[in-house]
PDB file of N, CA and C in Angstrom:
ATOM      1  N   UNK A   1       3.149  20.611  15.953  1.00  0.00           N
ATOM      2  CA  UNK A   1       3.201  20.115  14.598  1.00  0.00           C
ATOM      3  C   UNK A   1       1.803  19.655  14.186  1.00  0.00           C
ATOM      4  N   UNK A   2       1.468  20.282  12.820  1.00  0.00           N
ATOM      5  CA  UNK A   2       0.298  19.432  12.684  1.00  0.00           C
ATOM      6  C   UNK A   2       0.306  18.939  11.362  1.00  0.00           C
ATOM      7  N   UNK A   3      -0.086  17.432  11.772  1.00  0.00           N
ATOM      8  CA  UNK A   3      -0.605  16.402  11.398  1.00  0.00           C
ATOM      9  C   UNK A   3      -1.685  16.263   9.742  1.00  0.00           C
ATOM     10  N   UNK A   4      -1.216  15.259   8.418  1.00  0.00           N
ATOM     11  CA  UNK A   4      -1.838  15.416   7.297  1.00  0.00           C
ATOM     12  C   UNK A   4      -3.533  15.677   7.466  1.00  0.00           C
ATOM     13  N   UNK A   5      -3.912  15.051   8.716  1.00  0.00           N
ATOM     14  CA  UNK A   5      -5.500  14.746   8.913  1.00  0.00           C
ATOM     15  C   UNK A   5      -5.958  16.302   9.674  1.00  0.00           C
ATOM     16  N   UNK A   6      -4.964  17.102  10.181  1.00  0.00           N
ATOM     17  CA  UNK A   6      -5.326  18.675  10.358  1.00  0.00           C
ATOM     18  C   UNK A   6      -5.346  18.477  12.344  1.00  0.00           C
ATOM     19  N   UNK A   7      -4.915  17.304  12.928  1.00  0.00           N
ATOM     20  CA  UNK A   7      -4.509  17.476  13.799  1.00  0.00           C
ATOM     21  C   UNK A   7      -3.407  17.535  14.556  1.00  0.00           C
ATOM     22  N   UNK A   8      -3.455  17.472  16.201  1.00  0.00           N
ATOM     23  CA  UNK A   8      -2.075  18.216  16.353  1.00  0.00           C
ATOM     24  C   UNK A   8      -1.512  17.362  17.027  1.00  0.00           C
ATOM     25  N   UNK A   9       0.065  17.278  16.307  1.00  0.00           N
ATOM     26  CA  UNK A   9       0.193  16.094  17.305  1.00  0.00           C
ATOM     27  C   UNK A   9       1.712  16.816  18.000  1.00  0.00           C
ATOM     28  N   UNK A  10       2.248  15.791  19.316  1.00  0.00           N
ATOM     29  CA  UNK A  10       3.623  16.602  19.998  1.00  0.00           C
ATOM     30  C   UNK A  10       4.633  15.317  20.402  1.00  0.00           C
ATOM     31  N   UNK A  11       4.748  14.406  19.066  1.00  0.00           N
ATOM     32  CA  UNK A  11       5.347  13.472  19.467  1.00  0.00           C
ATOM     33  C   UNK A  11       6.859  13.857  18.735  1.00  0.00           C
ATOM     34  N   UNK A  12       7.791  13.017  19.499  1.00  0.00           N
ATOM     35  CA  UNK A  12       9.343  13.411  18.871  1.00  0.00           C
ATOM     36  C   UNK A  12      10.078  12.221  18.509  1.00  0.00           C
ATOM     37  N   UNK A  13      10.315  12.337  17.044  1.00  0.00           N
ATOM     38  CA  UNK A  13      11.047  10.937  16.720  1.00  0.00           C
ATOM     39  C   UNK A  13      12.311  11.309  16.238  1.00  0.00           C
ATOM     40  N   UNK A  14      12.667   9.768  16.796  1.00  0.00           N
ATOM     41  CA  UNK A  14      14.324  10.132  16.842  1.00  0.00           C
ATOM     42  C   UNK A  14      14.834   9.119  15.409  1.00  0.00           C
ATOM     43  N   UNK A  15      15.426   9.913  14.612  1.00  0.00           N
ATOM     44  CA  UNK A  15      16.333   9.012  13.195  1.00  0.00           C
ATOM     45  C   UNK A  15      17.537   8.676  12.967  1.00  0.00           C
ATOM     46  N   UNK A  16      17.882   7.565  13.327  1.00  0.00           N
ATOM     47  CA  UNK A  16      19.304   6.798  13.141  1.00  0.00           C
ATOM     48  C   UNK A  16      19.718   6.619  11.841  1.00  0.00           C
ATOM     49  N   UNK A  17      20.849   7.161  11.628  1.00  0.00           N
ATOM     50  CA  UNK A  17      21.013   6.855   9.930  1.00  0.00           C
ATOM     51  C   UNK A  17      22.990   6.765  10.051  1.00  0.00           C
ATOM     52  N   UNK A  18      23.242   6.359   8.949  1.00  0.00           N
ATOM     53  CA  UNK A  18      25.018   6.173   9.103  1.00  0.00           C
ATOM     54  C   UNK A  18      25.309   7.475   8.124  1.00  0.00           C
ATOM     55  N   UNK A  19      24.525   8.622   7.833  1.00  0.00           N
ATOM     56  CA  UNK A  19      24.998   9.657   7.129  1.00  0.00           C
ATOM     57  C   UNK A  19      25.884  10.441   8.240  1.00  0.00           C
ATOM     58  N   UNK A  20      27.166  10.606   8.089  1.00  0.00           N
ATOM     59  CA  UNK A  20      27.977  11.360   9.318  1.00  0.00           C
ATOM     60  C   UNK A  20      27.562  13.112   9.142  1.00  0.00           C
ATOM     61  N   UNK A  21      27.608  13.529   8.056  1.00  0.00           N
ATOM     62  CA  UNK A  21      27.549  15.272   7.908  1.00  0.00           C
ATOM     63  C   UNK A  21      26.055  15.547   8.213  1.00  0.00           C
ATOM     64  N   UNK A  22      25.698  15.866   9.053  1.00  0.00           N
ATOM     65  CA  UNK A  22      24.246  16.493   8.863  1.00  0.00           C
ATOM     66  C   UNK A  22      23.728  17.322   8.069  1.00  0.00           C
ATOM     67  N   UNK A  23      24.637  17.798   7.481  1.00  0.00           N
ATOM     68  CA  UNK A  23      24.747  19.222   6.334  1.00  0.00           C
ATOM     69  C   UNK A  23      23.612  18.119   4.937  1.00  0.00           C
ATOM     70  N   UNK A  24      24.362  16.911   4.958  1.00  0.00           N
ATOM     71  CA  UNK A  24      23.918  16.374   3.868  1.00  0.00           C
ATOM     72  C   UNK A  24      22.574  15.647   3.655  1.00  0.00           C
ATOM     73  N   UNK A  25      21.967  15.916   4.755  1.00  0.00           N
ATOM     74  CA  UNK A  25      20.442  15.427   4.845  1.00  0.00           C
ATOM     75  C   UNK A  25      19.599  15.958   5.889  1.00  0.00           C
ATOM     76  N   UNK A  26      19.062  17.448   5.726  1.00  0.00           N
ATOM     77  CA  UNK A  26      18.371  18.427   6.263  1.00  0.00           C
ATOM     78  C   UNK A  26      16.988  17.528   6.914  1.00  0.00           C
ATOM     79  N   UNK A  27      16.964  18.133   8.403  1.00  0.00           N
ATOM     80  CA  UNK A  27      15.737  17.634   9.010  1.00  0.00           C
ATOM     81  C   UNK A  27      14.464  17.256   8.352  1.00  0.00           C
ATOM     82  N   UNK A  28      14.113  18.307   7.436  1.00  0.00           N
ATOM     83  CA  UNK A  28      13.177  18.054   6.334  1.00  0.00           C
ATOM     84  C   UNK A  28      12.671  16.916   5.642  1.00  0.00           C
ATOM     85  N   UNK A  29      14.131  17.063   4.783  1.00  0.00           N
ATOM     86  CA  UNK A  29      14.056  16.076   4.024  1.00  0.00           C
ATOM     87  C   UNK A  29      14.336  14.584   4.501  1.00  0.00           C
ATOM     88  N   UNK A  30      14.874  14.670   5.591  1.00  0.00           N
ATOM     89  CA  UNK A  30      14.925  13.334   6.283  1.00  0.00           C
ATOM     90  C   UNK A  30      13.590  12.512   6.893  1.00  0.00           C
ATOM     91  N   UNK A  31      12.712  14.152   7.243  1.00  0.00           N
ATOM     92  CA  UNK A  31      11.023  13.243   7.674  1.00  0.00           C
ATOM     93  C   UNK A  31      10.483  12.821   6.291  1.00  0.00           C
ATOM     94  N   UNK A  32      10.459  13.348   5.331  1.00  0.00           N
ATOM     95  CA  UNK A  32       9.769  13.398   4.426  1.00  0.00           C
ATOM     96  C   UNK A  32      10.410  11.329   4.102  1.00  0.00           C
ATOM     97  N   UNK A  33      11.542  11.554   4.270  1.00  0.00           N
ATOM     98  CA  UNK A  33      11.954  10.091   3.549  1.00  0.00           C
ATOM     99  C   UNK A  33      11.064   9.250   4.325  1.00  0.00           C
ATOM    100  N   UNK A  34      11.596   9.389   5.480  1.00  0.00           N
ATOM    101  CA  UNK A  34      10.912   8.531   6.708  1.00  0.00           C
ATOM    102  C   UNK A  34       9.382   8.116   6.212  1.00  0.00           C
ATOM    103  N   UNK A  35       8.715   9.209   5.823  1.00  0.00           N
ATOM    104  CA  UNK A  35       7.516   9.001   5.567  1.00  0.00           C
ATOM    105  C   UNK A  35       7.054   8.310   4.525  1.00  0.00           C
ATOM    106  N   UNK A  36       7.724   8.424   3.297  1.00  0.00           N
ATOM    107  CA  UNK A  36       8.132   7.988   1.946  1.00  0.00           C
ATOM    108  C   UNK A  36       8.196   6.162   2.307  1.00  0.00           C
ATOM    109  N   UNK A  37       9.015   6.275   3.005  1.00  0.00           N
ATOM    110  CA  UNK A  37       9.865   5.021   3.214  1.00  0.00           C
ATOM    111  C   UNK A  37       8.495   3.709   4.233  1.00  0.00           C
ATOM    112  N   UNK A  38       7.663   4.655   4.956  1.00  0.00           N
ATOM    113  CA  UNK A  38       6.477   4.166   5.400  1.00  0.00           C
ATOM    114  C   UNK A  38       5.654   3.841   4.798  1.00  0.00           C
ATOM    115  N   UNK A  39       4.655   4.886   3.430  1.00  0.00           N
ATOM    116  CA  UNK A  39       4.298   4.045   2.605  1.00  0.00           C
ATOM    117  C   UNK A  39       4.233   3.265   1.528  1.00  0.00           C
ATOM    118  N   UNK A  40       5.783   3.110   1.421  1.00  0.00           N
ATOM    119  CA  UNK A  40       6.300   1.650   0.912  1.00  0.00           C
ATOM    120  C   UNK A  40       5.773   0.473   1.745  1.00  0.00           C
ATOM    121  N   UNK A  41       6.181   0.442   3.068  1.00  0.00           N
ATOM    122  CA  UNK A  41       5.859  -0.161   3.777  1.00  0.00           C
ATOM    123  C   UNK A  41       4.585  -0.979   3.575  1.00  0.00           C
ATOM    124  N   UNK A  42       3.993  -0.200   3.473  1.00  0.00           N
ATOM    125  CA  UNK A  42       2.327  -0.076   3.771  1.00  0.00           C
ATOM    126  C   UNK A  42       1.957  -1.348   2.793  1.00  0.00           C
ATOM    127  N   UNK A  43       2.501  -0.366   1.744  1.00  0.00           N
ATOM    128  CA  UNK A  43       2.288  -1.005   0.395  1.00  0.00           C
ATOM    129  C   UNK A  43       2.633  -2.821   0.146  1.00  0.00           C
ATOM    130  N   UNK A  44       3.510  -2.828   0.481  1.00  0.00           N
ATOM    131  CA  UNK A  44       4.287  -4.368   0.666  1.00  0.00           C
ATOM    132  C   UNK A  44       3.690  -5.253   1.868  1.00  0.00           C
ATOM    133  N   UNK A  45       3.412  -4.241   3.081  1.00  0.00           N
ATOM    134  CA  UNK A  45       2.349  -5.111   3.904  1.00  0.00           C
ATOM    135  C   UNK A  45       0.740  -5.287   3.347  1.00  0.00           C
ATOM    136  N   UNK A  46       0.504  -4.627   2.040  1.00  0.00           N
ATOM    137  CA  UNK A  46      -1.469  -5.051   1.623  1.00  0.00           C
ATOM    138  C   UNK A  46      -0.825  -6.163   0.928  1.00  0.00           C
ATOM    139  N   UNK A  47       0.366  -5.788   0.213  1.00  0.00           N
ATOM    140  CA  UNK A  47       0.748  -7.460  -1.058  1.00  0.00           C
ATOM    141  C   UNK A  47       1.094  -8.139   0.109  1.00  0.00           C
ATOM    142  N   UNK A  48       1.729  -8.584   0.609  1.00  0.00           N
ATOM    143  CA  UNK A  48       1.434  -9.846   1.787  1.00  0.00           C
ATOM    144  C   UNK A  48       0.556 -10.403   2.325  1.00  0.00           C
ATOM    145  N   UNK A  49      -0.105  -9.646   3.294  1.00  0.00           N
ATOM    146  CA  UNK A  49      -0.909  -9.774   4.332  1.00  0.00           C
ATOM    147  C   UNK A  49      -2.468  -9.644   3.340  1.00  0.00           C
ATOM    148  N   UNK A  50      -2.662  -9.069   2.430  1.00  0.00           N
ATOM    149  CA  UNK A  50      -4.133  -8.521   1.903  1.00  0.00           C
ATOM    150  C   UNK A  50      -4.197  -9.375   0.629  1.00  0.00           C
ATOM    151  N   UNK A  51      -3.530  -9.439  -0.038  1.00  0.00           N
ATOM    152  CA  UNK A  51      -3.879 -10.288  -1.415  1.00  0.00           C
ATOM    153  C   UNK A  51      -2.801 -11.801  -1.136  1.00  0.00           C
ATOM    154  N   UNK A  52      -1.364 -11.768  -0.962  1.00  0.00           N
ATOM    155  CA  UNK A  52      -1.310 -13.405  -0.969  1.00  0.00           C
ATOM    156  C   UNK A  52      -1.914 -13.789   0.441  1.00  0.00           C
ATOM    157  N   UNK A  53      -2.073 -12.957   1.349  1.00  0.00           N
ATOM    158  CA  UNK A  53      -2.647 -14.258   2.523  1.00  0.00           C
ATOM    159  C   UNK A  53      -1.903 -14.415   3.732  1.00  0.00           C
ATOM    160  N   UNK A  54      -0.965 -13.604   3.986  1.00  0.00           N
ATOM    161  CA  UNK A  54      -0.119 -13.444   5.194  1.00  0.00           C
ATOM    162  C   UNK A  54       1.392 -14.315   4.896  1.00  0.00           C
ATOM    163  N   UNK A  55       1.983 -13.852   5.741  1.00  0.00           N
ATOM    164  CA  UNK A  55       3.353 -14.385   5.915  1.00  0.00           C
ATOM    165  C   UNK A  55       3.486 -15.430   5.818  1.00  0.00           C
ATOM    166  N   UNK A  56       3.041 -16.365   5.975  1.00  0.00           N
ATOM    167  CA  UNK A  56       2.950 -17.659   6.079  1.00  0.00           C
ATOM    168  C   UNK A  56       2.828 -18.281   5.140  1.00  0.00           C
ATOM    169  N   UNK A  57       1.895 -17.685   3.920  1.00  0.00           N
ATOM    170  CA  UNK A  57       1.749 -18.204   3.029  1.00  0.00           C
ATOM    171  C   UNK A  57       2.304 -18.119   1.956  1.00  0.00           C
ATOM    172  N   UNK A  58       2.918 -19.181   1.591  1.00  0.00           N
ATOM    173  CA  UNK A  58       3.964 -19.338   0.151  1.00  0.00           C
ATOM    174  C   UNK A  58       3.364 -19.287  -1.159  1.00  0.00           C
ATOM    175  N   UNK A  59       4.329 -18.971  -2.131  1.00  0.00           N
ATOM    176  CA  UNK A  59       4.044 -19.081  -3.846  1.00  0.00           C
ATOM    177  C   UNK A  59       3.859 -20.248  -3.984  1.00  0.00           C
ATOM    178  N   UNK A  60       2.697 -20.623  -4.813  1.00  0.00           N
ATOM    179  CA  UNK A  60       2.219 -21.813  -5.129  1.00  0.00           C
ATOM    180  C   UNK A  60       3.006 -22.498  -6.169  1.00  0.00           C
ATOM    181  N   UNK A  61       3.791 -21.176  -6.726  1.00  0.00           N
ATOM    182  CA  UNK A  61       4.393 -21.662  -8.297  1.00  0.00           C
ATOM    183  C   UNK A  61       5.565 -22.373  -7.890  1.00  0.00           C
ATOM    184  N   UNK A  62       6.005 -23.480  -8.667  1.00  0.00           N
ATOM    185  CA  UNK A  62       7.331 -23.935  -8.338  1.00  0.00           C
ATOM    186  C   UNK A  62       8.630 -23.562  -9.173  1.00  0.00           C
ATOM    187  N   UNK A  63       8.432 -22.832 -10.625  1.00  0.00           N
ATOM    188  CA  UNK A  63       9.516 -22.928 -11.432  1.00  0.00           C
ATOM    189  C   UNK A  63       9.670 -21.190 -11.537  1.00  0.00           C
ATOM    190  N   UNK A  64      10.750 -20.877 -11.618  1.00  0.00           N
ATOM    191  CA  UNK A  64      11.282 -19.231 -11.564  1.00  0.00           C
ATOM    192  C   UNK A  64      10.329 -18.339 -12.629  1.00  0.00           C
ATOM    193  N   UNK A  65       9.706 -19.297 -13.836  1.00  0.00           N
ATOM    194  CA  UNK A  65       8.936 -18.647 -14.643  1.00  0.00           C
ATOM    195  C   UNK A  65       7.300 -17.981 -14.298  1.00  0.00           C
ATOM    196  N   UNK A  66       7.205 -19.172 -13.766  1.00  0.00           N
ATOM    197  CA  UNK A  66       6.041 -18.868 -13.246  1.00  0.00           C
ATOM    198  C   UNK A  66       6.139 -18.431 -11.565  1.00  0.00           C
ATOM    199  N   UNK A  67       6.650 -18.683 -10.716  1.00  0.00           N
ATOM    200  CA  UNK A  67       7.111 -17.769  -9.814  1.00  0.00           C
ATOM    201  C   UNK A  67       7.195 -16.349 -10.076  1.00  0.00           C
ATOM    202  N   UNK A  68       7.360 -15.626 -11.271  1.00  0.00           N
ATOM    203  CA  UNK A  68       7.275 -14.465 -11.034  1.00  0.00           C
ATOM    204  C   UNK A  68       5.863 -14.332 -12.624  1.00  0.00           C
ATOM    205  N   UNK A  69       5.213 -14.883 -12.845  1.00  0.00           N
ATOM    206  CA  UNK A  69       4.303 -14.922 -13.527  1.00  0.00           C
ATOM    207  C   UNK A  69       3.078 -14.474 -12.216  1.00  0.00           C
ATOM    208  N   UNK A  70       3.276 -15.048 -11.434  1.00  0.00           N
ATOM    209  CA  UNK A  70       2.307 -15.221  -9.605  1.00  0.00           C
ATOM    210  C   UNK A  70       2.733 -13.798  -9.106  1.00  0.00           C
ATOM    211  N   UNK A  71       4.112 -13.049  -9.291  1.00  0.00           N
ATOM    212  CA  UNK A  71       4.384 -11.718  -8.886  1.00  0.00           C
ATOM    213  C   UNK A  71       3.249 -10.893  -9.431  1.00  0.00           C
ATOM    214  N   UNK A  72       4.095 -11.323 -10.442  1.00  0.00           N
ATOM    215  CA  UNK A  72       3.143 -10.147 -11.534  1.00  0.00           C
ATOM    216  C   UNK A  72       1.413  -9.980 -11.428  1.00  0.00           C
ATOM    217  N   UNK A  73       0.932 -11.154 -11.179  1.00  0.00           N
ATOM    218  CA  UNK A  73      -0.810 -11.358 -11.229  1.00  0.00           C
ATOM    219  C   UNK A  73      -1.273 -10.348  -9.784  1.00  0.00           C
ATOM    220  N   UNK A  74      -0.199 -10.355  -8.715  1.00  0.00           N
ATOM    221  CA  UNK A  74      -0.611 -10.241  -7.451  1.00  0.00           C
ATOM    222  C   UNK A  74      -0.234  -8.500  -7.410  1.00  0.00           C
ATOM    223  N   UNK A  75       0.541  -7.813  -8.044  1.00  0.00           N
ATOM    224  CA  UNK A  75       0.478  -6.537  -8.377  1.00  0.00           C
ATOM    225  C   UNK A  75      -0.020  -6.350  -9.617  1.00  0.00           C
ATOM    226  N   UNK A  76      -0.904  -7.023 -10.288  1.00  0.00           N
ATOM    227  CA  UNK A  76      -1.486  -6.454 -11.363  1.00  0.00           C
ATOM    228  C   UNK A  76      -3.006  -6.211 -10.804  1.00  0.00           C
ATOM    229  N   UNK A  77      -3.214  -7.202  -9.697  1.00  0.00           N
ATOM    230  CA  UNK A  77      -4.700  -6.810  -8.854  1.00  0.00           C
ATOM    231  C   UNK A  77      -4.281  -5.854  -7.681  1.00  0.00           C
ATOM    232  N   UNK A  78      -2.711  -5.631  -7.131  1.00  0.00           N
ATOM    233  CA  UNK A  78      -3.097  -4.471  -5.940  1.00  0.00           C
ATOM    234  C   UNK A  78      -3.120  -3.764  -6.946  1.00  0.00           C
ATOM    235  N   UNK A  79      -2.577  -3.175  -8.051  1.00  0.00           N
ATOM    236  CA  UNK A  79      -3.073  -1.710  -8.881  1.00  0.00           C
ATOM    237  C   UNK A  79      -4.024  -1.517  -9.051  1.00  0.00           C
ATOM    238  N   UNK A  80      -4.632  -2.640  -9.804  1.00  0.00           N
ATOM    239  CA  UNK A  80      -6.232  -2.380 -10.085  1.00  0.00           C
ATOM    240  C   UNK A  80      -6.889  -1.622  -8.619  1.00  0.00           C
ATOM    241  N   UNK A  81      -6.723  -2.512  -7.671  1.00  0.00           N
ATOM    242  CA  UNK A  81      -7.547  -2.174  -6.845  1.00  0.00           C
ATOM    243  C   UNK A  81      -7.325  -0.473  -6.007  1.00  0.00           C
ATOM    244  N   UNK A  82      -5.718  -0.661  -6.523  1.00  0.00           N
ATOM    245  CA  UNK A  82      -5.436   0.905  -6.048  1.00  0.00           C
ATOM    246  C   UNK A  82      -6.144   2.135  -6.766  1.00  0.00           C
ATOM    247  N   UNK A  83      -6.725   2.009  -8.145  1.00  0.00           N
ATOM    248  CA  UNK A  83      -6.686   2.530  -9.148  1.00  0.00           C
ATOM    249  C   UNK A  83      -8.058   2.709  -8.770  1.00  0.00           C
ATOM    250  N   UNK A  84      -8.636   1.939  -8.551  1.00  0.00           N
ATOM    251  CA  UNK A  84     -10.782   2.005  -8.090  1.00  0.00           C
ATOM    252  C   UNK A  84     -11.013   2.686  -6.682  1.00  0.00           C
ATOM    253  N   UNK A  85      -9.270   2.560  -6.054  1.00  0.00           N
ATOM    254  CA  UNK A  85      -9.581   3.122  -4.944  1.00  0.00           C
ATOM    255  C   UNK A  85      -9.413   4.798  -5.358  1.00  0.00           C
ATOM    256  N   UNK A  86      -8.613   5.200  -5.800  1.00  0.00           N
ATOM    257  CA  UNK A  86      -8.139   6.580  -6.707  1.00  0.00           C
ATOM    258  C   UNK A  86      -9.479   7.255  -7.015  1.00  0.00           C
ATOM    259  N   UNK A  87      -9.748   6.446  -7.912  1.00  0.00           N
ATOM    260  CA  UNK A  87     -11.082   6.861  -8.728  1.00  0.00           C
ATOM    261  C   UNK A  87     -12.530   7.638  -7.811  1.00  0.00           C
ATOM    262  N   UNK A  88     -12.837   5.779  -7.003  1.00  0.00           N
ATOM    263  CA  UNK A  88     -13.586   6.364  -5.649  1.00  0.00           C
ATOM    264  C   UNK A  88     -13.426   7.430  -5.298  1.00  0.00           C
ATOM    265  N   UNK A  89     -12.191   7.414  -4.506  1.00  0.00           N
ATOM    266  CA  UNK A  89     -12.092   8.638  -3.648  1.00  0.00           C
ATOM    267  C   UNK A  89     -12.311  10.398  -4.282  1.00  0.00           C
ATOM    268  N   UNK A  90     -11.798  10.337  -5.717  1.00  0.00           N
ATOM    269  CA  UNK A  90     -11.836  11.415  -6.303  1.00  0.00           C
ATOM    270  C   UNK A  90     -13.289  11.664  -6.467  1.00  0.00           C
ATOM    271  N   UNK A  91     -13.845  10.721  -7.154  1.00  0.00           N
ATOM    272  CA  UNK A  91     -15.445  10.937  -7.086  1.00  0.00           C
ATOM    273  C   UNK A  91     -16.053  11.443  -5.766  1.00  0.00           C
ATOM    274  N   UNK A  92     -15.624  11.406  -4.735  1.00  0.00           N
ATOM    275  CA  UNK A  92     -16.241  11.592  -3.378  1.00  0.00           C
ATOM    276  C   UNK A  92     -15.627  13.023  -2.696  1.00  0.00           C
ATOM    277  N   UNK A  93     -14.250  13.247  -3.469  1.00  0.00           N
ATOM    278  CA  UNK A  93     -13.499  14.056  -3.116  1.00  0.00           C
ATOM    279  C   UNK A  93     -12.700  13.805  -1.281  1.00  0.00           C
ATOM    280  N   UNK A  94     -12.479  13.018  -1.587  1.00  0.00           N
ATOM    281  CA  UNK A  94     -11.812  11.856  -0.230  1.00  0.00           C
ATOM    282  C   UNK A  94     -10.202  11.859  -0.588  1.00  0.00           C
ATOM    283  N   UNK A  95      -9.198  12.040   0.018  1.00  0.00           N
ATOM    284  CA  UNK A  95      -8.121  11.865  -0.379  1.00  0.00           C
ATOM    285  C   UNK A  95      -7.708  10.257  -0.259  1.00  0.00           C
ATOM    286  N   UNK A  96      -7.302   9.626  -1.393  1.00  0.00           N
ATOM    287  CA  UNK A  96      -7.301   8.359  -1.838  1.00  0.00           C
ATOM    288  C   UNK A  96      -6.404   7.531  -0.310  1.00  0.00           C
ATOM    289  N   UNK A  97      -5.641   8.120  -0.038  1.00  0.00           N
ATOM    290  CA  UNK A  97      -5.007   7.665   1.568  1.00  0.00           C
ATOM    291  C   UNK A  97      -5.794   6.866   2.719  1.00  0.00           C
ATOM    292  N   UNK A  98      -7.021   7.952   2.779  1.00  0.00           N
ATOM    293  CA  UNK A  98      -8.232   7.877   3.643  1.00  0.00           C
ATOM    294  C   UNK A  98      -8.862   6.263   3.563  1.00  0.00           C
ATOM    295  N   UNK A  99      -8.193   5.722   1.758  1.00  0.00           N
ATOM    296  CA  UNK A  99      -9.444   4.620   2.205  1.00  0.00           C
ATOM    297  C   UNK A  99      -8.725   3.154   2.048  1.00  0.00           C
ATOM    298  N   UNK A 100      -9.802   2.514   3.287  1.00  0.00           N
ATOM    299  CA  UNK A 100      -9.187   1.407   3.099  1.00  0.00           C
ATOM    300  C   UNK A 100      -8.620   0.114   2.242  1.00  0.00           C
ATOM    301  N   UNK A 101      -7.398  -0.259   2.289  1.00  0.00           N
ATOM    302  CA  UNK A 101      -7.023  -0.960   0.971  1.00  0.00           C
ATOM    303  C   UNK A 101      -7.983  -2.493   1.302  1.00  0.00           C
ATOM    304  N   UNK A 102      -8.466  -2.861   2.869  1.00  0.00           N
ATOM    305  CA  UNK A 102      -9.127  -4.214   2.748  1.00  0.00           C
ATOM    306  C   UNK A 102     -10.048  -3.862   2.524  1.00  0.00           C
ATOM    307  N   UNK A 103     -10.791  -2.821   2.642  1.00  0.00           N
ATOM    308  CA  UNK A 103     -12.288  -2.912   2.340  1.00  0.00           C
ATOM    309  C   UNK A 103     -12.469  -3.071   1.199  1.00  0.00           C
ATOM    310  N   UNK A 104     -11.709  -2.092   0.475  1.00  0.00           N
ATOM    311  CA  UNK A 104     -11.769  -2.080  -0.621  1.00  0.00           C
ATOM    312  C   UNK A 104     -11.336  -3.658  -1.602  1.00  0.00           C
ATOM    313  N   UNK A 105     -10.519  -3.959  -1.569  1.00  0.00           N
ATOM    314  CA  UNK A 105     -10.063  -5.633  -1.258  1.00  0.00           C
ATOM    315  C   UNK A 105     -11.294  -6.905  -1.416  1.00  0.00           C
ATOM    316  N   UNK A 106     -12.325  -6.245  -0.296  1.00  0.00           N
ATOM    317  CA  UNK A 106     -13.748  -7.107  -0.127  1.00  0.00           C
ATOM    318  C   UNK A 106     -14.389  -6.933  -0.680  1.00  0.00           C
ATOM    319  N   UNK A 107     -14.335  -5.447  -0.995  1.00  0.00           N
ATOM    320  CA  UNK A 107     -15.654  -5.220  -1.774  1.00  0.00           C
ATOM    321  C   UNK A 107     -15.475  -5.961  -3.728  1.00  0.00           C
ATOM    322  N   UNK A 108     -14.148  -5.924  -3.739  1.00  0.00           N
ATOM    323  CA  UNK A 108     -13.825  -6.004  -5.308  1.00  0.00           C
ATOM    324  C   UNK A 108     -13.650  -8.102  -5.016  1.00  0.00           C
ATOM    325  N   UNK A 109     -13.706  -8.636  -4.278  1.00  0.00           N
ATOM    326  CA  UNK A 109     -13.769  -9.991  -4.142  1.00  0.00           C
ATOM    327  C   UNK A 109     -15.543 -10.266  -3.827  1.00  0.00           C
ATOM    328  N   UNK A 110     -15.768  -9.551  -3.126  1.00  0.00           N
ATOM    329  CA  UNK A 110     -17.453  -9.885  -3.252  1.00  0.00           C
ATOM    330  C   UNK A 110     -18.093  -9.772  -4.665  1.00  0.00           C
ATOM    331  N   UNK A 111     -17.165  -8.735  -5.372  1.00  0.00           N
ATOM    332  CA  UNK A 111     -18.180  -8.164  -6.744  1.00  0.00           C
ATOM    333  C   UNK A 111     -17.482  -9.642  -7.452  1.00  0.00           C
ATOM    334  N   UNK A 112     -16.477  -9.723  -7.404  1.00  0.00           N
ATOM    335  CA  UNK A 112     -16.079 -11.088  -8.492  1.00  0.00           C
ATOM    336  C   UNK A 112     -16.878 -12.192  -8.249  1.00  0.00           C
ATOM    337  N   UNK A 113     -16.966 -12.400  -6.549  1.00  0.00           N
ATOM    338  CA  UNK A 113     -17.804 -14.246  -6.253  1.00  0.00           C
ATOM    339  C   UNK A 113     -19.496 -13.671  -7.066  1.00  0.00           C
ATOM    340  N   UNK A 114     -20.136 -12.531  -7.340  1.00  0.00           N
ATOM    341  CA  UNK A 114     -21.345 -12.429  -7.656  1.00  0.00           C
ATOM    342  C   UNK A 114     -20.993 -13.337  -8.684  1.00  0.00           C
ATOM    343  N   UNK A 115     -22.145 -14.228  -9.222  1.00  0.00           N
ATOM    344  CA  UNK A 115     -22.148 -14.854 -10.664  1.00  0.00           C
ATOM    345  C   UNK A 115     -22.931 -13.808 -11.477  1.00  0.00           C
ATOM    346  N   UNK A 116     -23.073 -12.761 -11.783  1.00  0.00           N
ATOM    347  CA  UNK A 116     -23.525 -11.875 -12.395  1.00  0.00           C
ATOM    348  C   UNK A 116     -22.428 -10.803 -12.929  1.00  0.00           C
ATOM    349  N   UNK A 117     -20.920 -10.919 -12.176  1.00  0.00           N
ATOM    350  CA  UNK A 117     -20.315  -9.884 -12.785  1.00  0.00           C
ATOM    351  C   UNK A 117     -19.659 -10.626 -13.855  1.00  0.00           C
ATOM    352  N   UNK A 118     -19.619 -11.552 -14.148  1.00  0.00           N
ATOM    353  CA  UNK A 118     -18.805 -11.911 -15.545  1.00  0.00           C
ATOM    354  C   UNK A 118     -19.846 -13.211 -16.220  1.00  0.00           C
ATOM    355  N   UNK A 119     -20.434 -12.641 -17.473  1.00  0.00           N
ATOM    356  CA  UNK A 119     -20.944 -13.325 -18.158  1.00  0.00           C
ATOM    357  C   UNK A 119     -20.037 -14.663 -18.640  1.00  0.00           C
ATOM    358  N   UNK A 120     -21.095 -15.656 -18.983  1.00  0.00           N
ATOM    359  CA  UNK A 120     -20.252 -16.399 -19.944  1.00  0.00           C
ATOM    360  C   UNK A 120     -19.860 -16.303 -21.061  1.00  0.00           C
TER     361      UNK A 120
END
């Protein structure tokens, strides 16, 4: 089998699911979910771990309004940052996958602490 990055790999994974007919969810389409279903994953581990700050760390907000006012701010910067990562990569011709969401993360928190990127 080979691998999105063009190598080869010979590992065998096994998928537990409560679908009884096999008819109704072809090998295929079952990796493809799997995979699907990974970078969700991914995704929900940079909003945790990369922008609020790890598991540990709680919503600052206390009232349901602003509790999800704090949602919203914290996926309105992973997009952004997904979106510069997009961009990048296309400019470079890099498939946007390839790059890292912390670096990228640092680099867009270093450009904010400059006192030069936002005038008064």
């Amino acid at each position: 089998m080979e691998s999105q990055d063009g190598s080869e790999t010979s590992e065998t994974f096994t998928l537990v699911t409560d679908i009884l007919d096999p008819g109704l969810l072809p090998p295929q389409q079952a990796a493809a979910a799997y995979a699907c279903r990974w970078q969700l994953e991914t995704c929900f581990d940079e909003l945790e771990t990369s922008l609020r700050g790890g598991a540990t760390v709680v919503l600052r907000s206390k009232s349901p309004p602003m509790i999800r006012q704090e949602i919203y701010a914290m996926l309105c910067c992973y997009q952004a940052i997904r979106i510069l990562i997009s961009r990048a990569a296309g400019d470079a011709g890099v498939d946007p996958r390839r790059v890292s969401f912390t670096r990228a993360r640092d680099a867009v928190r270093g450009r904010i602490s400059d006192r030069g990127s936002f005038p008064p």
